[in-house]
Protein backbone atom coordinates (compact mmCIF):
# COMPACT_ATOMS: atom_id res chain seq x y z
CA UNK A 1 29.56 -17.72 8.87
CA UNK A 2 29.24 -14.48 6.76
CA UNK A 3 31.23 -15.49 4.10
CA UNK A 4 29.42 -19.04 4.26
CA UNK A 5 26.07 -17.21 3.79
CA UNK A 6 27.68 -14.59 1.42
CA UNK A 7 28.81 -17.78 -0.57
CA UNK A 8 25.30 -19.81 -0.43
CA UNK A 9 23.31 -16.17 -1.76
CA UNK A 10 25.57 -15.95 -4.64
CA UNK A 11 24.98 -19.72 -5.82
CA UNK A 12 21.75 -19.92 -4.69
CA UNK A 13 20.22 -16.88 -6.61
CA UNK A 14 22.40 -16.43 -9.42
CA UNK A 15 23.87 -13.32 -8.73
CA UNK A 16 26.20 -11.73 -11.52
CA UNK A 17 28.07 -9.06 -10.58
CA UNK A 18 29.26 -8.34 -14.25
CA UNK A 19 25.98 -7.24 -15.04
CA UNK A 20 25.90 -4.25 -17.24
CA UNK A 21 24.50 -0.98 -15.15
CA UNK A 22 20.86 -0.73 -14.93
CA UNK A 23 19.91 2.52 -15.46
CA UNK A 24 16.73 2.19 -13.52
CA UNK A 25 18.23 1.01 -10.19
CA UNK A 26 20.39 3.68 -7.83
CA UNK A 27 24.22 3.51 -8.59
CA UNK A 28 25.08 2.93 -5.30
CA UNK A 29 22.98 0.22 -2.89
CA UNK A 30 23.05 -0.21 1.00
CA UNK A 31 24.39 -3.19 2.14
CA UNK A 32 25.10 -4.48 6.06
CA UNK A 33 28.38 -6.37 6.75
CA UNK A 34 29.50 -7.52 10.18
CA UNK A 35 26.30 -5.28 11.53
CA UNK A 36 27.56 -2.09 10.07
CA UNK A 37 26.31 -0.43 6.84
CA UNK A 38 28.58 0.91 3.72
CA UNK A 39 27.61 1.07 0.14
CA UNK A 40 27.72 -0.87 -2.65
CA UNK A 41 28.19 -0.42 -6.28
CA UNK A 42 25.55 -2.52 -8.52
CA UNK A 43 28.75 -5.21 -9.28
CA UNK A 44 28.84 -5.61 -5.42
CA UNK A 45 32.10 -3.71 -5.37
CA UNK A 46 32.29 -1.56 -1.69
CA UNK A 47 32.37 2.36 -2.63
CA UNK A 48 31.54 3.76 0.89
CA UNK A 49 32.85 1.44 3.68
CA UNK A 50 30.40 0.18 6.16
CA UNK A 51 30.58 2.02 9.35
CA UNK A 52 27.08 3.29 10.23
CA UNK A 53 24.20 1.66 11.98
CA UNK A 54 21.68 2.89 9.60
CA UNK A 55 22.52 3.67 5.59
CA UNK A 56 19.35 4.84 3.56
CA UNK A 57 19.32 5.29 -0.37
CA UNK A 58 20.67 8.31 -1.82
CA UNK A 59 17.25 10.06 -2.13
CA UNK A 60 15.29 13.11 -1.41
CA UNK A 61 14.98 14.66 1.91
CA UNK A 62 11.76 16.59 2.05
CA UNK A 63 12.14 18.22 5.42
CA UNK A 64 16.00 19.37 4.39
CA UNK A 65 14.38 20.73 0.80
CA UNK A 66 12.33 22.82 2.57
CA UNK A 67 14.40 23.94 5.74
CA UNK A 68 13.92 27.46 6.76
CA UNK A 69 17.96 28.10 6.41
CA UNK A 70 18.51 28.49 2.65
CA UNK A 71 22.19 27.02 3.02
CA UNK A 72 20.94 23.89 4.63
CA UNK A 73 18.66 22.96 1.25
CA UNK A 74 20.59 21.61 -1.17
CA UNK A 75 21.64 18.98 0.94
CA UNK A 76 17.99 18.09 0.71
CA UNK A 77 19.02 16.92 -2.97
CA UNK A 78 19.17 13.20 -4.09
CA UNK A 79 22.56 13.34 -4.26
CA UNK A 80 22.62 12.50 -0.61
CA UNK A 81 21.99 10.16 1.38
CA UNK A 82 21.19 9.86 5.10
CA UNK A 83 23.18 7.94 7.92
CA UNK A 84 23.40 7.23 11.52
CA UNK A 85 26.23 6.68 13.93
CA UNK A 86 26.05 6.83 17.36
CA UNK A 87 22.74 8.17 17.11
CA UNK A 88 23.65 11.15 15.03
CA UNK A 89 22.23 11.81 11.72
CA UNK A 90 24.26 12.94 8.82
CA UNK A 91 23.87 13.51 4.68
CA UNK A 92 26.99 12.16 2.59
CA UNK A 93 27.56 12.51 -0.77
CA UNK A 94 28.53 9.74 -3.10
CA UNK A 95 32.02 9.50 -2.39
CA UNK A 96 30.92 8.95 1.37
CA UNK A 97 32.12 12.16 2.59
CA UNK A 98 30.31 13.90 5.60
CA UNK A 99 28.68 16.95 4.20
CA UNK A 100 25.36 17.80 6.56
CA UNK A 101 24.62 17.11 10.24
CA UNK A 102 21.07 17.25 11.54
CA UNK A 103 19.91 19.75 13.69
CA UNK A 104 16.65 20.40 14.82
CA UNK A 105 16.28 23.78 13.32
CA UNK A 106 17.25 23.20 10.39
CA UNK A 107 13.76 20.84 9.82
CA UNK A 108 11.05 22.22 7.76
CA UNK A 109 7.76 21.24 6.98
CA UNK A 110 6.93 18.73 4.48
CA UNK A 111 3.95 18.81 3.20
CA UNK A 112 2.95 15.82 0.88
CA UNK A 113 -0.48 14.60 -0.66
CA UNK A 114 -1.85 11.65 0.13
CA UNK A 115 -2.52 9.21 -2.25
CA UNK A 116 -5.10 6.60 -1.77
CA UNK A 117 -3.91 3.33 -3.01
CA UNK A 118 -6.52 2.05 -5.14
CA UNK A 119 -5.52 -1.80 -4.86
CA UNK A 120 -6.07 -3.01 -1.17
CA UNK A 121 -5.53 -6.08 0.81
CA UNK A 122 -8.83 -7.86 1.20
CA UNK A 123 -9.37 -10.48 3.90
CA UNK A 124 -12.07 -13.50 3.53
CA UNK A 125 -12.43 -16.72 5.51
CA UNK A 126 -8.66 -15.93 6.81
CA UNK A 127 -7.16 -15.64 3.64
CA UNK A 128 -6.13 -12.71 1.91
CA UNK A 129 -6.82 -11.23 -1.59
CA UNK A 130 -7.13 -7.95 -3.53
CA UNK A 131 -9.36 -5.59 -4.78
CA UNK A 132 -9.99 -2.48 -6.21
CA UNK A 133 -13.51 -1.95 -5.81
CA UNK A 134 -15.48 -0.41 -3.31
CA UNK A 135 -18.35 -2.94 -3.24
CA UNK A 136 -17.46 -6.76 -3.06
CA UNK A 137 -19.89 -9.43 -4.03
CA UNK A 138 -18.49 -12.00 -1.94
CA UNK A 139 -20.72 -15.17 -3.76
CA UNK A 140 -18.31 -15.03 -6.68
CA UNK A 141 -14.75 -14.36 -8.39
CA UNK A 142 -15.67 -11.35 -10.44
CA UNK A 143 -15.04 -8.88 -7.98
CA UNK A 144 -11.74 -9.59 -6.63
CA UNK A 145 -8.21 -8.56 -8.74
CA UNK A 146 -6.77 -11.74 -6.82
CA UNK A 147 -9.17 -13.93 -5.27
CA UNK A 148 -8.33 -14.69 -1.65
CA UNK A 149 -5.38 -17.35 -1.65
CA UNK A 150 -2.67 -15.56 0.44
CA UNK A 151 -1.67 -15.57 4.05
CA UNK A 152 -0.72 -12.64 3.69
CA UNK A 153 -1.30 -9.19 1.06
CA UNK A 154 0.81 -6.15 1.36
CA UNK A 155 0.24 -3.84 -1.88
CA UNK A 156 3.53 -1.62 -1.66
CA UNK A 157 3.25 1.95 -2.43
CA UNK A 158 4.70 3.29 -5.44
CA UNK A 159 2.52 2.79 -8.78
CA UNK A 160 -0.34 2.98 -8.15
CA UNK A 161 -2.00 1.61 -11.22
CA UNK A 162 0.81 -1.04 -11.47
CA UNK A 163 2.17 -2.06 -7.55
CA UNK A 164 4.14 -4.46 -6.48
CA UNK A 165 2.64 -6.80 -3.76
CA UNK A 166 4.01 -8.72 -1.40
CA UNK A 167 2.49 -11.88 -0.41
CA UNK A 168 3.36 -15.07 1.77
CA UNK A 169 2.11 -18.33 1.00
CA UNK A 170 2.91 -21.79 2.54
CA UNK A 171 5.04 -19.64 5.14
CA UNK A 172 7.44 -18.22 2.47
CA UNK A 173 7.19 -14.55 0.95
CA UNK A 174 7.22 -13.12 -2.65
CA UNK A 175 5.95 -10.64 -4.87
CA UNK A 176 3.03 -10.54 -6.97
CA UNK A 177 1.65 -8.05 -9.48
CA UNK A 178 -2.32 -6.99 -9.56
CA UNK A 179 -2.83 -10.09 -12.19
CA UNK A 180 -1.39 -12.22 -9.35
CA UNK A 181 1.54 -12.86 -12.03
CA UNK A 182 4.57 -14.12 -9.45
CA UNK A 183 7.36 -11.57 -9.90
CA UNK A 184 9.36 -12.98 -7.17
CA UNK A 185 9.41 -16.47 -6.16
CA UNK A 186 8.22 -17.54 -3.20
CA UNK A 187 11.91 -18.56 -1.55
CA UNK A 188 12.21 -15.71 1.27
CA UNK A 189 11.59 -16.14 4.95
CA UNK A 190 10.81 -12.15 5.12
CA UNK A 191 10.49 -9.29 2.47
CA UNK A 192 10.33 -5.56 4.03
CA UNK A 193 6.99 -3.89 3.61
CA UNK A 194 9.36 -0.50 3.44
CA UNK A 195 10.14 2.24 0.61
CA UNK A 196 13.15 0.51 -1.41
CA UNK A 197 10.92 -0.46 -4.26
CA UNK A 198 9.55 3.32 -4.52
CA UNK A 199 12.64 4.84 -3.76
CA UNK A 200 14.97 2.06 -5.71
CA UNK A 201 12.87 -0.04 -7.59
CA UNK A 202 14.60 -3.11 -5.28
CA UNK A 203 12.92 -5.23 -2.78
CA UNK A 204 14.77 -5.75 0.43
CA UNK A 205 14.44 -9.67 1.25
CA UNK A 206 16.36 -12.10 3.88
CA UNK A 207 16.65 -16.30 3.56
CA UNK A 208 16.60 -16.28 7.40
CA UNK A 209 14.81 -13.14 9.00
CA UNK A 210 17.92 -11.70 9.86
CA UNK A 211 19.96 -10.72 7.35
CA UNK A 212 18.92 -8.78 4.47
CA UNK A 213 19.81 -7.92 0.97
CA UNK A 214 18.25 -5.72 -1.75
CA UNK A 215 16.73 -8.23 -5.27
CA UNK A 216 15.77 -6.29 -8.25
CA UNK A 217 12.28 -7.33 -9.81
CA UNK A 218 14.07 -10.23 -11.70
CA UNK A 219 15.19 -11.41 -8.49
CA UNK A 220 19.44 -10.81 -8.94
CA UNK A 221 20.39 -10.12 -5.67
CA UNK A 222 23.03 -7.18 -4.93
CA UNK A 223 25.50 -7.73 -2.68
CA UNK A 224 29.16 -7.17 -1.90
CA UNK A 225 32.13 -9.36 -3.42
CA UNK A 226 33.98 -10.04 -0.14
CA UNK A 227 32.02 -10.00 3.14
């Protein structure tokens, strides 16, 4: 059944794994097979072979970059990544070696400003649109950056001149920009309202609400060769 599915993505969406490297996506992308998760390169070739429950990008850790144990920071650095096994938390580094394992005291305090998106999910008459303003006059179109259309808005956060929505119409989900421009089409049955496209500029989508994959914004889907 996995390889059926693997099989079906590839044809379905186009995928070409002898894509040049895109310099704006990570080099090396999460990816589940057989309910564990490894890493793959952006050809869908396996570089860190899945064995943990839980595989993040290789990102920033803002609690390890400012950990009261000098040692301990640099493995705050995106050169890391964090995983779980057996309900243990570790860092790796690219080559999927073990380098850090959480402790408790080794957790600082991350201190972040908020930043108030200035698009926002607006519902009317059950249906949901955007805005940016504070004040809506709701007898017309000229206040609303998408007039009210959706089932569902979800502005994600990252740009926040700029973001990436995600929005569900007719039961399926997609993405949307502010002009209400489709950037991906509405063919998913779910598309995670998480960090991947601030963290990887990828959107993390399933056909069936159970498994999932990572698109980029012109909707090539990364996943590995042989599943």
């Amino acid at each position: 059944m996995k390889k059926l599915f693997s099989l079906i993505l590839v044809s379905f969406f186009g995928v070409a794994f002898t894509q040049e490297k895109d310099d704006s996506l990570p080099a090396l992308i999460p990816q589940k097979i057989n309910q564990m998760s490894g890493y793959i390169n952006q050809q869908g070739k396996i570089v860190i072979e899945p064995e943990y429950h839980i595989a993040m990008f290789f990102s920033q850790d803002c609690n390890l970059l400012n950990s009261p144990k000098k040692a301990v920071r640099v493995f705050g650095s995106a050169n890391y990544a964090t995983v779980e096994k057996n309900n243990i938390s570790y860092r790796i580094n690219k080559k999927g070696k073990r380098v850090y394992r959480y402790k408790k005291t080794d957790i600082g305090k991350c201190s972040q400003p908020y930043v108030v998106q200035k698009y926002k999910a607006f519902v009317l008459n059950g249906a949901y649109g955007l805005v940016s303003k504070e004040d809506i006059d709701l007898g017309g179109y000229k206040d609303f950056d998408i007039y009210p259309q959706y089932q569902m808005l979800y502005v994600l956060e990252s740009d926040r001149e700029n973001p990436m929505i995600v929005a569900v119409k007719n039961d399926k989900f997609g993405i949307v920009d502010k002009n209400n421009k489709i950037v991906i089409p509405f063919v998913y049955n779910d598309i995670k309202t998480n960090l991947s496209w601030k963290t990887a500029n990828l959107f993390e989508v399933s056909t069936d609400g159970k498994d999932y994959f990572f698109v980029n914004k012109n909707n090539h889907a990364y996943l590995a060769k042989k599943l």
